[in-house]
C-alpha atoms as a PDB file:
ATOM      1  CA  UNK A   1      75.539 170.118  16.351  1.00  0.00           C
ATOM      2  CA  UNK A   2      72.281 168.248  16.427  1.00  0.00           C
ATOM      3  CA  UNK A   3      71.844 166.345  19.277  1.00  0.00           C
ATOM      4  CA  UNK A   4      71.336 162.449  19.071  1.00  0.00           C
ATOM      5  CA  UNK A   5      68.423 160.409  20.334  1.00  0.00           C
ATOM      6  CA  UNK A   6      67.295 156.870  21.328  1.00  0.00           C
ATOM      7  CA  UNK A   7      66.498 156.288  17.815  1.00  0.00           C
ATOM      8  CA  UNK A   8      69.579 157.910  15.664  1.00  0.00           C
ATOM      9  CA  UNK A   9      70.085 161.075  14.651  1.00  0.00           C
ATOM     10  CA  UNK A  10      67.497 164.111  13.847  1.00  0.00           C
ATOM     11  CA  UNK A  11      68.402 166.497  11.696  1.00  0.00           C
ATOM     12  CA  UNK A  12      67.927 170.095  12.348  1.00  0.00           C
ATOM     13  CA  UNK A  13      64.770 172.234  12.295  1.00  0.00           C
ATOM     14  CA  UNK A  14      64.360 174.451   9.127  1.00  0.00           C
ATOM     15  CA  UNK A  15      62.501 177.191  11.056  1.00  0.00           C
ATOM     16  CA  UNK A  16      65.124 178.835  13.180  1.00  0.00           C
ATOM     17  CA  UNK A  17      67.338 180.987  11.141  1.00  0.00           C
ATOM     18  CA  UNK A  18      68.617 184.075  10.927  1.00  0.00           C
ATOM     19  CA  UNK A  19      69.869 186.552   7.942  1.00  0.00           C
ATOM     20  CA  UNK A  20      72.356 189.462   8.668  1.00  0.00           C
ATOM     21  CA  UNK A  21      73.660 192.102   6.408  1.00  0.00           C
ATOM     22  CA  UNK A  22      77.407 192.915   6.932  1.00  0.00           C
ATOM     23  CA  UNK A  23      77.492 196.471   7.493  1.00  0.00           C
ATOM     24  CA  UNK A  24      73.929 196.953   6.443  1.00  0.00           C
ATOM     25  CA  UNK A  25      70.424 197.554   8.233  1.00  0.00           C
ATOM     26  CA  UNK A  26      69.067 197.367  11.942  1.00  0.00           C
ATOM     27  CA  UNK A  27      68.161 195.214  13.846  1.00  0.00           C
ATOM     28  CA  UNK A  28      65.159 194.249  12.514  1.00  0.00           C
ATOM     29  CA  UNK A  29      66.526 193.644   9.094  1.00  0.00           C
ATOM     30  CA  UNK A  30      67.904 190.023  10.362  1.00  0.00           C
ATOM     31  CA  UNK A  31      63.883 188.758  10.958  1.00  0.00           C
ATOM     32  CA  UNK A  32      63.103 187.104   7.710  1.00  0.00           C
ATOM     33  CA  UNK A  33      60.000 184.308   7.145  1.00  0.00           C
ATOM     34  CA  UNK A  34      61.888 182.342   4.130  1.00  0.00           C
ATOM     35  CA  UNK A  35      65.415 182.241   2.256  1.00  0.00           C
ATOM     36  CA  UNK A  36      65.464 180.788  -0.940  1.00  0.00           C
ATOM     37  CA  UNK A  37      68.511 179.942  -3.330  1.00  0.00           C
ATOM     38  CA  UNK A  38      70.771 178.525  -1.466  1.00  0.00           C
ATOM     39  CA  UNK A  39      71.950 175.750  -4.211  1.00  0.00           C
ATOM     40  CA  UNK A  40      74.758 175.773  -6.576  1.00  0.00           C
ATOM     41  CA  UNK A  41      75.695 173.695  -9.971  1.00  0.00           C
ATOM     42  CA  UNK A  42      78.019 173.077 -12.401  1.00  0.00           C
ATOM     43  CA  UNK A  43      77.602 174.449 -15.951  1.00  0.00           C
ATOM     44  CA  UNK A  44      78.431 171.452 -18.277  1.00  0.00           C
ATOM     45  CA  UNK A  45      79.915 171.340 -22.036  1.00  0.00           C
ATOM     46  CA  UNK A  46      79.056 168.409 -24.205  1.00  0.00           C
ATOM     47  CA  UNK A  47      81.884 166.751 -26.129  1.00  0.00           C
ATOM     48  CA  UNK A  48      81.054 164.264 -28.970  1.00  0.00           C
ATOM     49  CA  UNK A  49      83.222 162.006 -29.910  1.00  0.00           C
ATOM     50  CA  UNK A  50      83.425 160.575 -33.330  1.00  0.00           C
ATOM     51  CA  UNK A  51      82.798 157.042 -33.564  1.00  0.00           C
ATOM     52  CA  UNK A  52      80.818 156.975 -30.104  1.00  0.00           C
ATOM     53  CA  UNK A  53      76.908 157.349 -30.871  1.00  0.00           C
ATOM     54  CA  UNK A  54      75.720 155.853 -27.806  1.00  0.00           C
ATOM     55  CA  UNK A  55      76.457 159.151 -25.285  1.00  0.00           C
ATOM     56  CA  UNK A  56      77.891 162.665 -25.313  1.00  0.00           C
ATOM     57  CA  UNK A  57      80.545 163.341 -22.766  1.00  0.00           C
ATOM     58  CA  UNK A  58      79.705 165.867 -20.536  1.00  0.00           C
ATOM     59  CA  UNK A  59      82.413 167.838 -18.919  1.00  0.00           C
ATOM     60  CA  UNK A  60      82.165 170.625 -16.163  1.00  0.00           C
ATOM     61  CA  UNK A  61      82.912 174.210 -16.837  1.00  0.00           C
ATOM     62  CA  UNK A  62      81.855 176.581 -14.240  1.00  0.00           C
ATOM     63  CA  UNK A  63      79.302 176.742 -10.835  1.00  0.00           C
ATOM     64  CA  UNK A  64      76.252 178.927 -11.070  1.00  0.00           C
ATOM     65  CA  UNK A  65      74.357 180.240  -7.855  1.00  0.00           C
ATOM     66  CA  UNK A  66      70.678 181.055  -8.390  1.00  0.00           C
ATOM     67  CA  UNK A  67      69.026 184.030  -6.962  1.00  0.00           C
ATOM     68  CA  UNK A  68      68.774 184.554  -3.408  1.00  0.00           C
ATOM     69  CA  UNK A  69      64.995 185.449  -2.031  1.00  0.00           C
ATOM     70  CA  UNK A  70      64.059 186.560   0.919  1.00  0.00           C
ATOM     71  CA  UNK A  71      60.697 187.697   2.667  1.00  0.00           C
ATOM     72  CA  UNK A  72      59.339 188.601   5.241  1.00  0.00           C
ATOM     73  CA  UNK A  73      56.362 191.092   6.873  1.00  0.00           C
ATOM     74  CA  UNK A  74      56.858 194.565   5.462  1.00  0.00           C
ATOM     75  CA  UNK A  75      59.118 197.022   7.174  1.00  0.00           C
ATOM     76  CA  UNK A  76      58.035 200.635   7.578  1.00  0.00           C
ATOM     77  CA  UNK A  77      61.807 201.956   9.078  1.00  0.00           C
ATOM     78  CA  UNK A  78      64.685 199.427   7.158  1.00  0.00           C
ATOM     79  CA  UNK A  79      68.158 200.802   6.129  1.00  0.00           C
ATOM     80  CA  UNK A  80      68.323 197.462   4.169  1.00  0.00           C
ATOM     81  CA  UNK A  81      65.345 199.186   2.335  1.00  0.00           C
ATOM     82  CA  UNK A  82      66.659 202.358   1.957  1.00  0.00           C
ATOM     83  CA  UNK A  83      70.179 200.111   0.680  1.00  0.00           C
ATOM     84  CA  UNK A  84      68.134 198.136  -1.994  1.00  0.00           C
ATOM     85  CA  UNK A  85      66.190 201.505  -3.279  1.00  0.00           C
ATOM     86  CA  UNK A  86      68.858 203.241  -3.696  1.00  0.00           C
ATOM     87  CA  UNK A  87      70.562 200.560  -6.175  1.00  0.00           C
ATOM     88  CA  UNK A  88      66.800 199.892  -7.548  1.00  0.00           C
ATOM     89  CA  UNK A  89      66.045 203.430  -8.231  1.00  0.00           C
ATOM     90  CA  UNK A  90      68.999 205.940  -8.319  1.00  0.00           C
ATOM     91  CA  UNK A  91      71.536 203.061  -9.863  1.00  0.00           C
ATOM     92  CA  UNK A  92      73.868 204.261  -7.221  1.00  0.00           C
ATOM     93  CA  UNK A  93      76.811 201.567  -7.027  1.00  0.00           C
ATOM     94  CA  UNK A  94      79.130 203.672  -6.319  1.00  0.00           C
ATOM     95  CA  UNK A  95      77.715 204.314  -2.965  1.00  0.00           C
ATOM     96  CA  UNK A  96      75.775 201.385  -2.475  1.00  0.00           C
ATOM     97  CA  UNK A  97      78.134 198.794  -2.426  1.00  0.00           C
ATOM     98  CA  UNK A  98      77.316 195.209  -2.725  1.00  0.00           C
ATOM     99  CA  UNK A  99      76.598 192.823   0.629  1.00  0.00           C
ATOM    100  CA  UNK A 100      78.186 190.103   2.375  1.00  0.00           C
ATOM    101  CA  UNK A 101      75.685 187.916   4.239  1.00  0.00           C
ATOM    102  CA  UNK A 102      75.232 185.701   6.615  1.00  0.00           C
ATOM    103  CA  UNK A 103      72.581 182.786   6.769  1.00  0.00           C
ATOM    104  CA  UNK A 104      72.788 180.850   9.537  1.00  0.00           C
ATOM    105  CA  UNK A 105      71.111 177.798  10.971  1.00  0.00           C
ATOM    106  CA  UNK A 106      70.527 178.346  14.227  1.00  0.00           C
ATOM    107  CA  UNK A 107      69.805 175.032  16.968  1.00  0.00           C
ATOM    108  CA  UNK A 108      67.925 175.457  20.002  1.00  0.00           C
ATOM    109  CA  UNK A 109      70.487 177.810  21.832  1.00  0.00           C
ATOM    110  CA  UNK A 110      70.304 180.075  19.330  1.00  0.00           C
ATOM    111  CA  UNK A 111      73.972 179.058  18.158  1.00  0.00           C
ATOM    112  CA  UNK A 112      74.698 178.410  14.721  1.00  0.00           C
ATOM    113  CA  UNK A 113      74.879 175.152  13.167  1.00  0.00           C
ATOM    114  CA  UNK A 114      75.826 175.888   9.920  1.00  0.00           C
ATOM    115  CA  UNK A 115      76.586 179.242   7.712  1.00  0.00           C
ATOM    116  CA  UNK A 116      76.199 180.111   4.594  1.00  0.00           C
ATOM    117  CA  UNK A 117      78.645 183.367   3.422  1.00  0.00           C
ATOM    118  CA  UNK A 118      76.692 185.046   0.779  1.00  0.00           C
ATOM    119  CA  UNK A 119      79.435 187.619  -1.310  1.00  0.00           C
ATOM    120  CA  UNK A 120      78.828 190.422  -3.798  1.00  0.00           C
ATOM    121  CA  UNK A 121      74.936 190.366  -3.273  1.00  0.00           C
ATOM    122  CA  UNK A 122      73.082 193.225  -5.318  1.00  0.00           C
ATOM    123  CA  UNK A 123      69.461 193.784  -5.141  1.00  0.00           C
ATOM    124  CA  UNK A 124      67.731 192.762  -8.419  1.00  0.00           C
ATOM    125  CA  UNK A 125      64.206 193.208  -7.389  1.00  0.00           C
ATOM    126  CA  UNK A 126      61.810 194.045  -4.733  1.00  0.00           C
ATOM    127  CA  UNK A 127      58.322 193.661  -4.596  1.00  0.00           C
ATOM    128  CA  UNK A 128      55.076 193.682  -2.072  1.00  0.00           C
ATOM    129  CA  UNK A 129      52.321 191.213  -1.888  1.00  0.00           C
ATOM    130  CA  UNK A 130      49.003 192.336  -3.445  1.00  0.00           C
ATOM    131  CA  UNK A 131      47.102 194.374  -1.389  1.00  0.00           C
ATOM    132  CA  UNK A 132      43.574 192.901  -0.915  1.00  0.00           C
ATOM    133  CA  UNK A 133      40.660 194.497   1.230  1.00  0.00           C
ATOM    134  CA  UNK A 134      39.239 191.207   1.538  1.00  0.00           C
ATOM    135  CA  UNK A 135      42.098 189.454   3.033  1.00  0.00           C
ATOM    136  CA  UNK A 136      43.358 189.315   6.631  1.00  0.00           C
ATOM    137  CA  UNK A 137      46.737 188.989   6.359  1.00  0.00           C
ATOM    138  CA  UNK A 138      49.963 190.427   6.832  1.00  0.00           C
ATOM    139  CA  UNK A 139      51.962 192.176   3.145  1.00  0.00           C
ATOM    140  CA  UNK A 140      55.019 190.363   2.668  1.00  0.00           C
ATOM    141  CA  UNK A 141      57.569 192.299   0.881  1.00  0.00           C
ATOM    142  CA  UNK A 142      60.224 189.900  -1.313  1.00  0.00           C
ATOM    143  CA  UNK A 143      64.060 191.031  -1.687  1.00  0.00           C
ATOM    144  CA  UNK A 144      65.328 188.996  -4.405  1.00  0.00           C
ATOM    145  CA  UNK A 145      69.507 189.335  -5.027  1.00  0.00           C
ATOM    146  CA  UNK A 146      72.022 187.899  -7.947  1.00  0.00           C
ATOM    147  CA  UNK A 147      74.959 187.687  -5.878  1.00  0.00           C
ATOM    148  CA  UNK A 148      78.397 185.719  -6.945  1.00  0.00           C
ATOM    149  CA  UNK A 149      78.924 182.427  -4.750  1.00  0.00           C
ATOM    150  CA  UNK A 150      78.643 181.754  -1.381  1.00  0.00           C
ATOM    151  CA  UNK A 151      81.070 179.593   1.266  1.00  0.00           C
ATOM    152  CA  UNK A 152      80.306 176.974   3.667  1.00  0.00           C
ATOM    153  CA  UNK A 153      83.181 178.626   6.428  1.00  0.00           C
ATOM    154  CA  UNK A 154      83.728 175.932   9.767  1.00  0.00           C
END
């Protein structure tokens, strides 16, 4: 719950998160620097009708769910790593079942605020910043996932 002030009401920070794997990785797997894709819209149909010329109707038909991306600072020992390679590169479903997740806003005693339940994630790509001898900075690796919808539980 974000906590009121003399002026009204602040809404929470962006920057205090985490991101856990059900049943996948370490504890370092739930450090991430960004989570994108958290959005969802309806797929529409148009409908003409005859005699109308001014508009189409526009009528919903299903919800779609973007990607999810996350990054964060490469990991050298990560069983979500080894979990996304081996659906990358051996096609092993079978195994390698897909993910729940759990995104959660976090407020200042590290509670959550909200959640976000992420189901059926599958990796669909992974990738490393560019390597660059004259930069100083750290490689990000990016874990994208197509996963099927997500719930807001209370």
């Amino acid at each position: 719950m974000a906590s009121p002030s003399a002026g009204g009401y602040y809404p929470p920070v962006g920057f205090h998160f985490s991101v856990k794997f059900l049943n996948i990785g370490n504890d370092n797997d739930v450090r991430f620097q960004s989570v994108g894709g958290l959005n969802v819209e309806y797929d529409t149909e148009s409908f003409k009708e005859g005699g109308e010329n001014r508009f189409e109707h526009k009528l919903p038909v299903r919800t779609k769910y973007p990607d999810l991306s996350l990054k964060r600072g490469l990991l050298t020992d990560s069983k979500l790593i080894e979990w996304f390679l081996g659906i990358l590169q051996n096609r092993d479903f079978k195994s390698n079942k897909p993910a729940e997740i759990d995104i959660m806003l976090l407020n200042e005693q590290h509670q959550p605020l909200k959640t976000w339940h992420i189901y059926r994630a599958w990796p669909k790509k992974w990738s490393v910043s560019d390597l660059n001898a004259q930069e100083n900075s750290l490689v990000i690796e990016t874990l994208d996932l197509s996963y099927s919808y997500f719930t807001l539980p209370k």
